[in-house]
PDB file of N, CA and C in Angstrom:
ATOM      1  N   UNK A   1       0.834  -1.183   0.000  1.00  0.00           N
ATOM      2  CA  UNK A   1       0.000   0.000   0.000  1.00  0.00           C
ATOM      3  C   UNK A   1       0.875   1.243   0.000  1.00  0.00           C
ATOM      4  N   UNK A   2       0.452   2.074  -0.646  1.00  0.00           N
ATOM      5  CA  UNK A   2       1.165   3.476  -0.552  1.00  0.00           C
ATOM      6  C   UNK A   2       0.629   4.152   0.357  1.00  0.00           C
ATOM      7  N   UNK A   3       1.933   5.215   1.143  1.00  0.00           N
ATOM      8  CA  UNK A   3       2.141   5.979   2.074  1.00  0.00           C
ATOM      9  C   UNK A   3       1.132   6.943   1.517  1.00  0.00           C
ATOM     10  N   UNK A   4       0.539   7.700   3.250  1.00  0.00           N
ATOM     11  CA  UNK A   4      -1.076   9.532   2.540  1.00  0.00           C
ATOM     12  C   UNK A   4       0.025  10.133   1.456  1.00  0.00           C
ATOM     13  N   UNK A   5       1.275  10.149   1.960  1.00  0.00           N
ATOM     14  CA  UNK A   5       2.087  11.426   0.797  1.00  0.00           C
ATOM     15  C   UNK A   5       1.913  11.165  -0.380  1.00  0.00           C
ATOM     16  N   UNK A   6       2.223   9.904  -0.791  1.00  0.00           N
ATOM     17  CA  UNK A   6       1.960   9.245  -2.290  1.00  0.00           C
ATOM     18  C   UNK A   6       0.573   9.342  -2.580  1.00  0.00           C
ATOM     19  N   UNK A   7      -0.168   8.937  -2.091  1.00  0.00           N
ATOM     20  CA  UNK A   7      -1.921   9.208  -2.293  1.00  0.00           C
ATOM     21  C   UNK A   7      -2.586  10.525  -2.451  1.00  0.00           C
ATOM     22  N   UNK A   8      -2.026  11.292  -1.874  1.00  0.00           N
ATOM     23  CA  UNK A   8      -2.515  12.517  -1.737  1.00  0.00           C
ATOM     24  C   UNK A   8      -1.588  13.538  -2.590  1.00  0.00           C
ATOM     25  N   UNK A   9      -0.134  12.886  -2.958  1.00  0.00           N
ATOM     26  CA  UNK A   9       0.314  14.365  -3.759  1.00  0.00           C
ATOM     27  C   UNK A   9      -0.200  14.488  -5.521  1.00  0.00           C
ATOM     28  N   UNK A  10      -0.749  12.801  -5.669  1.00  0.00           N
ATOM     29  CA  UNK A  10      -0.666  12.492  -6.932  1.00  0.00           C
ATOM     30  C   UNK A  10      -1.836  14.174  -7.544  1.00  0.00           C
ATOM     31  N   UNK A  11      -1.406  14.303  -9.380  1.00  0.00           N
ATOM     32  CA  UNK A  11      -1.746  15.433  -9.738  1.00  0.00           C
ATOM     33  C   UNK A  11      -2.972  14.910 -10.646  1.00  0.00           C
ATOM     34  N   UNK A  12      -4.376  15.460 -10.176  1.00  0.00           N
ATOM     35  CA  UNK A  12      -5.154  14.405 -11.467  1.00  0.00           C
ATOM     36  C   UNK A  12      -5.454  15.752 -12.099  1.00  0.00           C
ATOM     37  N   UNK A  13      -5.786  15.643 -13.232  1.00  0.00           N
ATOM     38  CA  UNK A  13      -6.487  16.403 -14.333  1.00  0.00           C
ATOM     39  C   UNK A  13      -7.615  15.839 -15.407  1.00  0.00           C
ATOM     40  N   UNK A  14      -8.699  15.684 -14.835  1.00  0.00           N
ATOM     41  CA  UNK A  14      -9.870  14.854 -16.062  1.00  0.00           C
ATOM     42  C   UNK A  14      -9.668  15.291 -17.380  1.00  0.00           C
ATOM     43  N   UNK A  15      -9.869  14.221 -18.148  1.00  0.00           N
ATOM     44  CA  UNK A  15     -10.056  14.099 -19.552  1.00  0.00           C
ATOM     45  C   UNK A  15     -11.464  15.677 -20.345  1.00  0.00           C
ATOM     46  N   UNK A  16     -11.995  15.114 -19.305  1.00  0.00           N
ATOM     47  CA  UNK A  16     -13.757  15.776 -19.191  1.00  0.00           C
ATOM     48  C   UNK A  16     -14.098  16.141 -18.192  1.00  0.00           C
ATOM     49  N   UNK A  17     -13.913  17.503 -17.915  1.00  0.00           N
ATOM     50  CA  UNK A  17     -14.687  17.692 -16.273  1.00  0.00           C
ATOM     51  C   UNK A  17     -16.051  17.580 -16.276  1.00  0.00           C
ATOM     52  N   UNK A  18     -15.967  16.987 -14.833  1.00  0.00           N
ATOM     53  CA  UNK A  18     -17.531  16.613 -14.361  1.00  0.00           C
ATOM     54  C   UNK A  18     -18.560  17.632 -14.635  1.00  0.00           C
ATOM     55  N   UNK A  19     -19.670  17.639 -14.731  1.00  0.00           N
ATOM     56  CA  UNK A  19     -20.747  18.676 -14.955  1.00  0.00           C
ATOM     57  C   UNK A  19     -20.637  18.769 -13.085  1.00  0.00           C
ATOM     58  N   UNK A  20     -21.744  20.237 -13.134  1.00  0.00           N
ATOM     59  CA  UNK A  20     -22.298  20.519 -11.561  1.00  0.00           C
ATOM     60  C   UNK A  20     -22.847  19.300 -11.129  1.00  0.00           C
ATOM     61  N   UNK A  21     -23.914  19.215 -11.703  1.00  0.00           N
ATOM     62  CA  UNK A  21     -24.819  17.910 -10.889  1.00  0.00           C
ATOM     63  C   UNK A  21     -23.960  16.445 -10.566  1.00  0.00           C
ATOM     64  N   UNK A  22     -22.830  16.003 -11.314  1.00  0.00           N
ATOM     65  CA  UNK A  22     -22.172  14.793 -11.327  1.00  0.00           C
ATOM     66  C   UNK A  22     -21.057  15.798  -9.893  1.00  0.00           C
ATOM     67  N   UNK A  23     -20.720  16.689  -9.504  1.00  0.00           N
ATOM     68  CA  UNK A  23     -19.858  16.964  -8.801  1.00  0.00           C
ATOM     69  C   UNK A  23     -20.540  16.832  -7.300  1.00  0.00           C
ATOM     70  N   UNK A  24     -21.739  17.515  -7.175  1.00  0.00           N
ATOM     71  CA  UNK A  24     -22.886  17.442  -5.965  1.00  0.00           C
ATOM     72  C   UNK A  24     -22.944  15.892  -6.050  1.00  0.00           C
ATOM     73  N   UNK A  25     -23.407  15.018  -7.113  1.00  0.00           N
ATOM     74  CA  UNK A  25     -23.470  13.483  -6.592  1.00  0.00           C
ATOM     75  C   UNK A  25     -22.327  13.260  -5.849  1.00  0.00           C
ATOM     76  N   UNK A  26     -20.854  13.404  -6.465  1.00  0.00           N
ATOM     77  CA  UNK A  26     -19.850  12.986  -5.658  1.00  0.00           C
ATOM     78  C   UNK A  26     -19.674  13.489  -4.346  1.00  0.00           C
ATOM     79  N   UNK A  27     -19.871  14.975  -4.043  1.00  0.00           N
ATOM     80  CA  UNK A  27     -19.757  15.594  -3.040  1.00  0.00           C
ATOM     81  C   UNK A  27     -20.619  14.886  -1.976  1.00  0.00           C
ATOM     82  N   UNK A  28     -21.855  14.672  -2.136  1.00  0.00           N
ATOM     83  CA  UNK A  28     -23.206  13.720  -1.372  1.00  0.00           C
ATOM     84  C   UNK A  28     -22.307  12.669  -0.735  1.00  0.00           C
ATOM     85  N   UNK A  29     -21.639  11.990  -2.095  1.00  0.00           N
ATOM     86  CA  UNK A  29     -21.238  10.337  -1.554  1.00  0.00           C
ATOM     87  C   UNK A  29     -19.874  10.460  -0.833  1.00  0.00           C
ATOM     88  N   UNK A  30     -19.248  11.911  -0.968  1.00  0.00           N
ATOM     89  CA  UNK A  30     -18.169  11.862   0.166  1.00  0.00           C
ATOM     90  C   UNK A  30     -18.633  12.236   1.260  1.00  0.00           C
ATOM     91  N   UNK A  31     -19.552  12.917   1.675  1.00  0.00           N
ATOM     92  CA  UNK A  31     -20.544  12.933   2.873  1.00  0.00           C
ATOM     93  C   UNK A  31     -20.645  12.043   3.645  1.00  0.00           C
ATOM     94  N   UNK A  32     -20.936  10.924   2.799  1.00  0.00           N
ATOM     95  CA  UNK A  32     -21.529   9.603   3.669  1.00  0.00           C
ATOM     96  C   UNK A  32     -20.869   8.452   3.910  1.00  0.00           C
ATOM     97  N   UNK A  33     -19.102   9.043   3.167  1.00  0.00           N
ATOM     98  CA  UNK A  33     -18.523   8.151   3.712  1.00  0.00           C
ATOM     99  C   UNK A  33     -17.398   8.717   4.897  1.00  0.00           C
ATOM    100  N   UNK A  34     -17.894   9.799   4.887  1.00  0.00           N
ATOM    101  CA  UNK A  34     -16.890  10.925   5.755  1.00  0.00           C
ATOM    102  C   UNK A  34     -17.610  10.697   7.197  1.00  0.00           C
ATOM    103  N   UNK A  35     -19.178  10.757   6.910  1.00  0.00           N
ATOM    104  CA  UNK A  35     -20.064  10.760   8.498  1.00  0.00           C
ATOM    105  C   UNK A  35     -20.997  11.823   8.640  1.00  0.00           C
ATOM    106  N   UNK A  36     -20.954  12.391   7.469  1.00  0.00           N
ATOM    107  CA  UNK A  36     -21.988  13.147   7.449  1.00  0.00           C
ATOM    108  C   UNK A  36     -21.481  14.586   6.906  1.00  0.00           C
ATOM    109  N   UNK A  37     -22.537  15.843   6.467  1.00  0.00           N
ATOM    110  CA  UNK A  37     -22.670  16.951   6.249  1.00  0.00           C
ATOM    111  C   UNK A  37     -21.855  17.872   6.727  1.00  0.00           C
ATOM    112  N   UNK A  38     -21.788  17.844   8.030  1.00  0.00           N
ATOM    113  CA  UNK A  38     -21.221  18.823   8.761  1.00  0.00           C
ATOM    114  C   UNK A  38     -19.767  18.088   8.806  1.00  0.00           C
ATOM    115  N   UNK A  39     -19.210  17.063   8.483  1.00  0.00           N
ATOM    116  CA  UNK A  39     -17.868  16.830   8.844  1.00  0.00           C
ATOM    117  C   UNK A  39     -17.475  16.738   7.436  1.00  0.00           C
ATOM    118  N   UNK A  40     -17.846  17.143   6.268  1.00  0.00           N
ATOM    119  CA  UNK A  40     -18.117  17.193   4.787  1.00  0.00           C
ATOM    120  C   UNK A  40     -17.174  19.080   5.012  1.00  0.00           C
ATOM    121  N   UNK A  41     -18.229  19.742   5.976  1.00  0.00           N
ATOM    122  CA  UNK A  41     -17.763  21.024   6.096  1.00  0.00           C
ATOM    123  C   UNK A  41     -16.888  21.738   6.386  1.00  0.00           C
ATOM    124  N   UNK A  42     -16.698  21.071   7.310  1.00  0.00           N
ATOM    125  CA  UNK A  42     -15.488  21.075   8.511  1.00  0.00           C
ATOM    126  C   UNK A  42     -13.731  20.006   7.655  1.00  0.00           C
ATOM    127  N   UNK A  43     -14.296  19.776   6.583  1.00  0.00           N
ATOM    128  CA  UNK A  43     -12.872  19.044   5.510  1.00  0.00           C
ATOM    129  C   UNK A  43     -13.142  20.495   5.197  1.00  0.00           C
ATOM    130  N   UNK A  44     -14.041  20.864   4.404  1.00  0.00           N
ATOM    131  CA  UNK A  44     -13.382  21.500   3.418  1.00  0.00           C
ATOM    132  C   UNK A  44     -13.293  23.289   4.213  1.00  0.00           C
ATOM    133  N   UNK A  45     -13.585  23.521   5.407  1.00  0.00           N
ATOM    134  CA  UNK A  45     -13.038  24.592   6.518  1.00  0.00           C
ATOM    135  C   UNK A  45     -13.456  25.428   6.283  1.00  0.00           C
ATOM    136  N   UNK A  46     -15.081  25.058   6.068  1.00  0.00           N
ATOM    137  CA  UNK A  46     -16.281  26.158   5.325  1.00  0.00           C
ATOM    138  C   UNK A  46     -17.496  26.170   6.555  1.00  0.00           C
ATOM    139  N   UNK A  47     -18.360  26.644   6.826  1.00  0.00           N
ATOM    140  CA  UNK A  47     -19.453  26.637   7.813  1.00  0.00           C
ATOM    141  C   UNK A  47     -20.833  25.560   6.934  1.00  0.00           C
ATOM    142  N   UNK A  48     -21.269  24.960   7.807  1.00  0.00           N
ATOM    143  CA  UNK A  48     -22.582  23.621   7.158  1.00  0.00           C
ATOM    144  C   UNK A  48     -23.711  24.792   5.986  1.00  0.00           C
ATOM    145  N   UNK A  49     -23.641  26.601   6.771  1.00  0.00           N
ATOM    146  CA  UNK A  49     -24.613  27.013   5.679  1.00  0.00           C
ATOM    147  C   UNK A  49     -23.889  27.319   4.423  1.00  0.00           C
ATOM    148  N   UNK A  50     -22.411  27.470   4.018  1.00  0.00           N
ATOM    149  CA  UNK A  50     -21.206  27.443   2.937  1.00  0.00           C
ATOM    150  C   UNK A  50     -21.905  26.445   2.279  1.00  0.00           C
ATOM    151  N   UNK A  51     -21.845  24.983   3.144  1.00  0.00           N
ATOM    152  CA  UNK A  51     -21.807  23.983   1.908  1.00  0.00           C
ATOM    153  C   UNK A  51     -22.895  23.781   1.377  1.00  0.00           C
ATOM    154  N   UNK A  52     -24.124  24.034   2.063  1.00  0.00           N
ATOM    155  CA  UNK A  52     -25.603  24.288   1.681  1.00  0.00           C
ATOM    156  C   UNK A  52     -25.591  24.757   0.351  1.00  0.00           C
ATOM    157  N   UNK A  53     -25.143  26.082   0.202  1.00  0.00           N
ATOM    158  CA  UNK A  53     -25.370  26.931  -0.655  1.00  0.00           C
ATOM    159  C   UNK A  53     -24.455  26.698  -1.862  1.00  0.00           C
ATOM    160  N   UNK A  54     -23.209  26.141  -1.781  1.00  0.00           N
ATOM    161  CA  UNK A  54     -22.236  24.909  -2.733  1.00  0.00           C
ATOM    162  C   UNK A  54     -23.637  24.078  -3.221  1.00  0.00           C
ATOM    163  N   UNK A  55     -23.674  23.241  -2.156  1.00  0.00           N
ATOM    164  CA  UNK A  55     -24.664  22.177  -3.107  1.00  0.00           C
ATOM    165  C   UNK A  55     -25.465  22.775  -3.283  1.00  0.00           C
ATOM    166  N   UNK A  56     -26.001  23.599  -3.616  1.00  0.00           N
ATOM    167  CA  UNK A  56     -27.904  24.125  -3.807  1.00  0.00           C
ATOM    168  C   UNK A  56     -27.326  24.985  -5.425  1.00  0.00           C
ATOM    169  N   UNK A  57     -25.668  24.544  -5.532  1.00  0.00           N
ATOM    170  CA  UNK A  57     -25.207  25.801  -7.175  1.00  0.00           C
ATOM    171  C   UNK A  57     -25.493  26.746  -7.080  1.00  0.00           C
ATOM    172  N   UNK A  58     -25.622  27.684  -5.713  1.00  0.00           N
ATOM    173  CA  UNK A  58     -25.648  29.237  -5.904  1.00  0.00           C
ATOM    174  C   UNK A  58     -24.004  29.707  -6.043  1.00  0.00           C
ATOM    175  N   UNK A  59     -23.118  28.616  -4.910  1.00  0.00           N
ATOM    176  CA  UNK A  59     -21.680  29.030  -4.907  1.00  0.00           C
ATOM    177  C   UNK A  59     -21.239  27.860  -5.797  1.00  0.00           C
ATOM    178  N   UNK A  60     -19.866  27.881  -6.833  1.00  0.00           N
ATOM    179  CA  UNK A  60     -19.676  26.410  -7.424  1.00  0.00           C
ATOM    180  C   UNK A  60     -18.893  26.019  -6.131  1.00  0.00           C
ATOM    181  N   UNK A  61     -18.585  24.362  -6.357  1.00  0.00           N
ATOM    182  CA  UNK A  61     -17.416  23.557  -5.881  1.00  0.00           C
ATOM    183  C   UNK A  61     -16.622  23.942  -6.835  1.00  0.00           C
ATOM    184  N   UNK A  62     -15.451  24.626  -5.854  1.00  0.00           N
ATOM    185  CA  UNK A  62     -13.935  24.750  -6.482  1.00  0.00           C
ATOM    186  C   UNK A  62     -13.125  23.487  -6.564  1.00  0.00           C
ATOM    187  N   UNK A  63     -11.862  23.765  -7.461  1.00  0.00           N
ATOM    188  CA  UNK A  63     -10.703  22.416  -7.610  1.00  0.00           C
ATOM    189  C   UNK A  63     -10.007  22.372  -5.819  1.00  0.00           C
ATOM    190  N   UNK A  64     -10.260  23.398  -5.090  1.00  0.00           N
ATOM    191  CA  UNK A  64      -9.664  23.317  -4.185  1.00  0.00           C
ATOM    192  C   UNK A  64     -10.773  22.666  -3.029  1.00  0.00           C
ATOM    193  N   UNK A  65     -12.026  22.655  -3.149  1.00  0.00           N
ATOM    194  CA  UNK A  65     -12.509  21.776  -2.370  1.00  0.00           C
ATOM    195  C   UNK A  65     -12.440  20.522  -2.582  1.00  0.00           C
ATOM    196  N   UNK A  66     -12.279  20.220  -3.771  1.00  0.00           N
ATOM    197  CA  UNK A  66     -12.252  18.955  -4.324  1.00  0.00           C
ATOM    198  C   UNK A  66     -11.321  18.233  -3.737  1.00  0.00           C
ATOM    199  N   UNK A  67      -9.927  19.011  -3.525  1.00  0.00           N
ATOM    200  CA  UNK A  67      -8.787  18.688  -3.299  1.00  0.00           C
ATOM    201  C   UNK A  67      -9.164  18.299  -1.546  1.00  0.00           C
ATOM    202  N   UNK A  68      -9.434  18.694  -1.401  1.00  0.00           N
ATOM    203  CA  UNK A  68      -9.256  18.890   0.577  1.00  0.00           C
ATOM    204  C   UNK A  68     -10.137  17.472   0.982  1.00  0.00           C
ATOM    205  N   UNK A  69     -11.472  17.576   0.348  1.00  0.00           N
ATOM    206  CA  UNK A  69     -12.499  16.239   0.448  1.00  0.00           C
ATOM    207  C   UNK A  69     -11.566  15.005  -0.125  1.00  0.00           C
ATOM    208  N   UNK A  70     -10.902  15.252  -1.486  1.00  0.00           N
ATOM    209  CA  UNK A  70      -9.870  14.298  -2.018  1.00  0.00           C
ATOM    210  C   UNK A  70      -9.115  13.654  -0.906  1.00  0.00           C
ATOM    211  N   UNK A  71      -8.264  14.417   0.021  1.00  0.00           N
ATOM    212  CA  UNK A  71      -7.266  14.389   1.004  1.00  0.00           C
ATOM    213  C   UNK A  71      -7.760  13.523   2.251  1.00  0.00           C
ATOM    214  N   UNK A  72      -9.334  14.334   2.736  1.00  0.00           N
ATOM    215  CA  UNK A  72      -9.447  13.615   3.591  1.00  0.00           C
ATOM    216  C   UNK A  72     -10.167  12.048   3.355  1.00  0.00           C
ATOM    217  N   UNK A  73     -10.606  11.946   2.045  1.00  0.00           N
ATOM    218  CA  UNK A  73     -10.649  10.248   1.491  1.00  0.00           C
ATOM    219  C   UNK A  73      -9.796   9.366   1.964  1.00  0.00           C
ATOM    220  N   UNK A  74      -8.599  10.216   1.510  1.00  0.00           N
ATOM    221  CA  UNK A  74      -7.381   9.251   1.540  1.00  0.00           C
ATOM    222  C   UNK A  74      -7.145   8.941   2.717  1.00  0.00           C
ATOM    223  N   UNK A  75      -7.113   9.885   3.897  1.00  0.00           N
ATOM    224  CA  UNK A  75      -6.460   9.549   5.523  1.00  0.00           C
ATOM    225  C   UNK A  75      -7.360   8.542   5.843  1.00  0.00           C
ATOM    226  N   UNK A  76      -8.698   8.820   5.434  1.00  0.00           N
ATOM    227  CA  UNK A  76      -9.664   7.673   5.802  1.00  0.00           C
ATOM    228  C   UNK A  76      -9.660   6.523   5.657  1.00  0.00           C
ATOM    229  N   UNK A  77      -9.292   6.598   4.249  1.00  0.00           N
ATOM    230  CA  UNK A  77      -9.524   4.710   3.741  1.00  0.00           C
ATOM    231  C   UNK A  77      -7.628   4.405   4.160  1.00  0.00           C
ATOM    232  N   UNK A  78      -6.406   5.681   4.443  1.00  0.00           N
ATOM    233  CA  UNK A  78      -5.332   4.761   5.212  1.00  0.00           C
ATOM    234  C   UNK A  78      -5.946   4.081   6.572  1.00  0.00           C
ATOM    235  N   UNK A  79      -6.889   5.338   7.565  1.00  0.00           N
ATOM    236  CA  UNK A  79      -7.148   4.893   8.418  1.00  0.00           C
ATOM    237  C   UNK A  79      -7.867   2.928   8.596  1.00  0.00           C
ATOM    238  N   UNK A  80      -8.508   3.410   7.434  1.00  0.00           N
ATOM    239  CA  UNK A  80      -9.578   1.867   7.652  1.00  0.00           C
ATOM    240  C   UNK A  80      -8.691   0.452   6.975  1.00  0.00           C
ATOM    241  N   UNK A  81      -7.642   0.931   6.372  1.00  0.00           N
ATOM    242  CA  UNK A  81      -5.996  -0.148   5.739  1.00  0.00           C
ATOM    243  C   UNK A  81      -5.904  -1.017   6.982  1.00  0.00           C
ATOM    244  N   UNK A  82      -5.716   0.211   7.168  1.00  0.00           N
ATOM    245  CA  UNK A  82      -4.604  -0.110   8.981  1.00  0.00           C
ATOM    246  C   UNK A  82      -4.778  -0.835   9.933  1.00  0.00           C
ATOM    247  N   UNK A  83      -6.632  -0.365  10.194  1.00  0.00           N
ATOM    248  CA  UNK A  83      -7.253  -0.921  10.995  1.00  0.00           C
ATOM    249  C   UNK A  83      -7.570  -2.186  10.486  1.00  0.00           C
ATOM    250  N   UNK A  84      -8.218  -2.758   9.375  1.00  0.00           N
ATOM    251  CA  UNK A  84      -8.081  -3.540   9.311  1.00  0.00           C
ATOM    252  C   UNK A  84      -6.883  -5.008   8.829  1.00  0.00           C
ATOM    253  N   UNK A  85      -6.159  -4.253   8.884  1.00  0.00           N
ATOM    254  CA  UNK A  85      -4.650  -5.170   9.083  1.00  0.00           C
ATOM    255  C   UNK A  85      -4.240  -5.660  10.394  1.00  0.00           C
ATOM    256  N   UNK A  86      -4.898  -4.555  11.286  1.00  0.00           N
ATOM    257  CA  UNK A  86      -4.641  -5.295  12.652  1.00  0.00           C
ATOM    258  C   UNK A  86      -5.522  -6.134  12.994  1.00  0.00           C
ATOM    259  N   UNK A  87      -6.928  -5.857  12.227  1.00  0.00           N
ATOM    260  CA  UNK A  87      -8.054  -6.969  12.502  1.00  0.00           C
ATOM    261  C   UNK A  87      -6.921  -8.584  11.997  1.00  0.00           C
ATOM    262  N   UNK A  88      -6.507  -8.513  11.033  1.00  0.00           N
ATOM    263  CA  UNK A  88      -6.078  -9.644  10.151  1.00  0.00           C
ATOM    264  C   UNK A  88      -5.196 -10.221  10.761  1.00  0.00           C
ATOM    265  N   UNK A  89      -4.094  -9.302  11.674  1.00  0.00           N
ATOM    266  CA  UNK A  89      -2.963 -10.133  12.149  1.00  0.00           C
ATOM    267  C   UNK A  89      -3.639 -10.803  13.463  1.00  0.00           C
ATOM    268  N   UNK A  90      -4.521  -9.515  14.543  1.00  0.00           N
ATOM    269  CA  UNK A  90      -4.881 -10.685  15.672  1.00  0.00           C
ATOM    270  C   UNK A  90      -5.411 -12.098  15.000  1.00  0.00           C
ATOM    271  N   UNK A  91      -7.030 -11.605  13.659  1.00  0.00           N
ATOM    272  CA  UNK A  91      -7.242 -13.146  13.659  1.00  0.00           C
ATOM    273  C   UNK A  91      -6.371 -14.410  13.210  1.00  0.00           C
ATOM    274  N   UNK A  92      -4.907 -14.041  12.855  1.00  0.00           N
ATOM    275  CA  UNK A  92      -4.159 -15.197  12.042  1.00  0.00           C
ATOM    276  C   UNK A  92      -3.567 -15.184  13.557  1.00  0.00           C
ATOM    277  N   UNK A  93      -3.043 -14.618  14.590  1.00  0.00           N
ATOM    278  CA  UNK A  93      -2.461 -14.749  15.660  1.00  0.00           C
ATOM    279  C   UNK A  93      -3.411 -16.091  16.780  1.00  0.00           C
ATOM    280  N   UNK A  94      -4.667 -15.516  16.517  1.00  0.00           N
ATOM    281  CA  UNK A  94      -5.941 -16.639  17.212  1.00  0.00           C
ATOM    282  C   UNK A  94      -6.373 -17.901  16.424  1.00  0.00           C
ATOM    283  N   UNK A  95      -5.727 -17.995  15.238  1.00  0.00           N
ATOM    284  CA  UNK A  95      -6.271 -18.934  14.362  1.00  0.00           C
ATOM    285  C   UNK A  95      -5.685 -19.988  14.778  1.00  0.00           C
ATOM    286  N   UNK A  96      -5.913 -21.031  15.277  1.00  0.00           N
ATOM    287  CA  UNK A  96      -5.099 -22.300  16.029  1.00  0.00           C
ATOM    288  C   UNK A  96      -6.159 -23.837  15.906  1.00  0.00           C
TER     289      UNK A  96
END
């Protein structure tokens, strides 16, 4: 597995940028794997009525929110690596 630095410095640039509505879907589904709305907000270091008004397309999602929600993906799913690697070693440690 690669180290957050490697995960997180990589440089993407789409072929096709997403439309608004395909960016709000993604934004939604990093929501819900983040824990919700307000910790959606608090990545990207905006207030819950900021992101309201993001998703509702009065304000756009910038490349730089993208980036920050991007970032905290990554610590997450290292976090959930990790954790479950230690799930794996106790159960091969108990496996008898």
């Amino acid at each position: 597995m690669q180290g957050a630095e490697a995960i997180t410095s990589r440089a993407c640039k789409p072929a096709h940028p997403a439309s608004s509505g395909t960016l709000v879907a993604w934004m939604f589904s990093a929501a819900r794997m983040l824990g919700g709305m307000q910790r959606l907000a608090d990545v990207m270091g905006i207030q819950s009525r900021s992101l309201r008004a993001k998703m509702e397309f009065s304000r756009g999602i910038k490349p730089a929110d993208l980036l920050k929600v991007a970032d905290a993906l990554d610590a997450q799913a290292i976090r959930t690596a990790e954790h479950a690697a230690r799930l794996r070693r106790e159960a091969a440690g108990n496996d008898a």
